[in-house]
Protein backbone atom coordinates (compact mmCIF):
# COMPACT_ATOMS: atom_id res chain seq x y z
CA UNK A 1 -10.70 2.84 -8.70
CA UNK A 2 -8.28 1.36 -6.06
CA UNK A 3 -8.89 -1.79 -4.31
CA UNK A 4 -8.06 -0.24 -0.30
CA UNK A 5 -8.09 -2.26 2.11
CA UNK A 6 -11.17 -2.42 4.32
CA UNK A 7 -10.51 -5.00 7.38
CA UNK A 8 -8.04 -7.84 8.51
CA UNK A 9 -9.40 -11.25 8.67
CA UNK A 10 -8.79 -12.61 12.41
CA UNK A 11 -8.34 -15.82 11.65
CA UNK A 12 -5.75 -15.71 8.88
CA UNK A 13 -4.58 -12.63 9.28
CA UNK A 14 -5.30 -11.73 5.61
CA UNK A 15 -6.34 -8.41 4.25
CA UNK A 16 -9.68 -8.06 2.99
CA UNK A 17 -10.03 -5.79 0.02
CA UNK A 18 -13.29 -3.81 -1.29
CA UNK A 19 -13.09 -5.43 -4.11
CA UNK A 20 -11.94 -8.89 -5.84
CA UNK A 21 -10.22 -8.89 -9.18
CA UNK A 22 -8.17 -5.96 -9.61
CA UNK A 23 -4.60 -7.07 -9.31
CA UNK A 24 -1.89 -4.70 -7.10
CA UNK A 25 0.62 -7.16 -6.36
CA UNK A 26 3.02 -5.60 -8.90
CA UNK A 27 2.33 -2.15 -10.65
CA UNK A 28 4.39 -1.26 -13.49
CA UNK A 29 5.78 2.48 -13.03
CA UNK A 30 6.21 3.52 -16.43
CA UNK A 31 8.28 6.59 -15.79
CA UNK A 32 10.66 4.89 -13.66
CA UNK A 33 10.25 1.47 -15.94
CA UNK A 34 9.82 -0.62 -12.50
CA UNK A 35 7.23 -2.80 -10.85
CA UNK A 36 6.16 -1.53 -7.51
CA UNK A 37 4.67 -4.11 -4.74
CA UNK A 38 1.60 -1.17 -4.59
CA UNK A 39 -0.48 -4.32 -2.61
CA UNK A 40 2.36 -4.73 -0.19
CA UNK A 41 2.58 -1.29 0.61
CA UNK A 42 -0.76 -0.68 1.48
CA UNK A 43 -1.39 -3.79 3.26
CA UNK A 44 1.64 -2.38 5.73
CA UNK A 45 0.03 0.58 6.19
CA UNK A 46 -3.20 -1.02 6.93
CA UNK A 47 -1.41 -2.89 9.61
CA UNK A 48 0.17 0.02 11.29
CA UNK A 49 -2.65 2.73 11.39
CA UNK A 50 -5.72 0.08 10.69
CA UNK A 51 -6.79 2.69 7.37
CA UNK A 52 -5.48 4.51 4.61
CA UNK A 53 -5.17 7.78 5.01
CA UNK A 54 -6.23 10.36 2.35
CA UNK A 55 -2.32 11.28 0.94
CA UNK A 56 -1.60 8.02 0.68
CA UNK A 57 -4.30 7.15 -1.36
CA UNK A 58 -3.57 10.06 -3.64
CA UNK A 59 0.24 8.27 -3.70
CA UNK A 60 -1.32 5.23 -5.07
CA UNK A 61 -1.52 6.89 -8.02
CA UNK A 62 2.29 7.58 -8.21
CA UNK A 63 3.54 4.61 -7.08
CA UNK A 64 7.23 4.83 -6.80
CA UNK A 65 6.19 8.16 -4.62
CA UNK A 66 4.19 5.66 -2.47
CA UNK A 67 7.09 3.47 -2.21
CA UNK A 68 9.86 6.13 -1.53
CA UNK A 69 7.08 7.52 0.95
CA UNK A 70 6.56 3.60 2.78
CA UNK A 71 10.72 3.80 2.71
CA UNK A 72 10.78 7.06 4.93
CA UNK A 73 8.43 6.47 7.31
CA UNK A 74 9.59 3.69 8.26
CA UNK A 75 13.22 4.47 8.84
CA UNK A 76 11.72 7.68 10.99
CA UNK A 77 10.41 4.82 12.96
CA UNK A 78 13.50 2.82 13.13
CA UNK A 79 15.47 5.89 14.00
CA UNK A 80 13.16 6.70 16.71
């Protein structure tokens, strides 16, 4: 199960996660023998669209996809 992100604490400015324990800070991509900041990722994507959307949750799953995905967007947004 992932741990999403569900709100944004106002005071801190902290994510708040569904769940404590599980650890995303750094996933290990075996195929592409990398860590991945999965927990990163997700908490900028909380920021800019306040949920995760169904694909990206799927690219959890693959997350060097997630990251190449985070990558693009965001210099679409740059660029525009």
């Amino acid at each position: 199960m992932l741990n999403l992100p569900t709100d944004v604490d106002l005071d801190t400015g902290e994510v708040i996660r569904a769940e404590k324990g599980e650890d995303l800070e750094q996933v290990y991509d075996e195929y592409n023998q990398a860590k991945i900041p999965v927990k990163k990722l997700l908490d900028e994507i909380f920021y800019d669209h306040g949920r995760i959307r169904p694909h990206e949750r799927i690219l959890c799953w693959f997350p060097k996809y997630l990251d190449l995905f985070c990558n693009t967007n965001n210099m679409l947004i740059k660029k525009s």
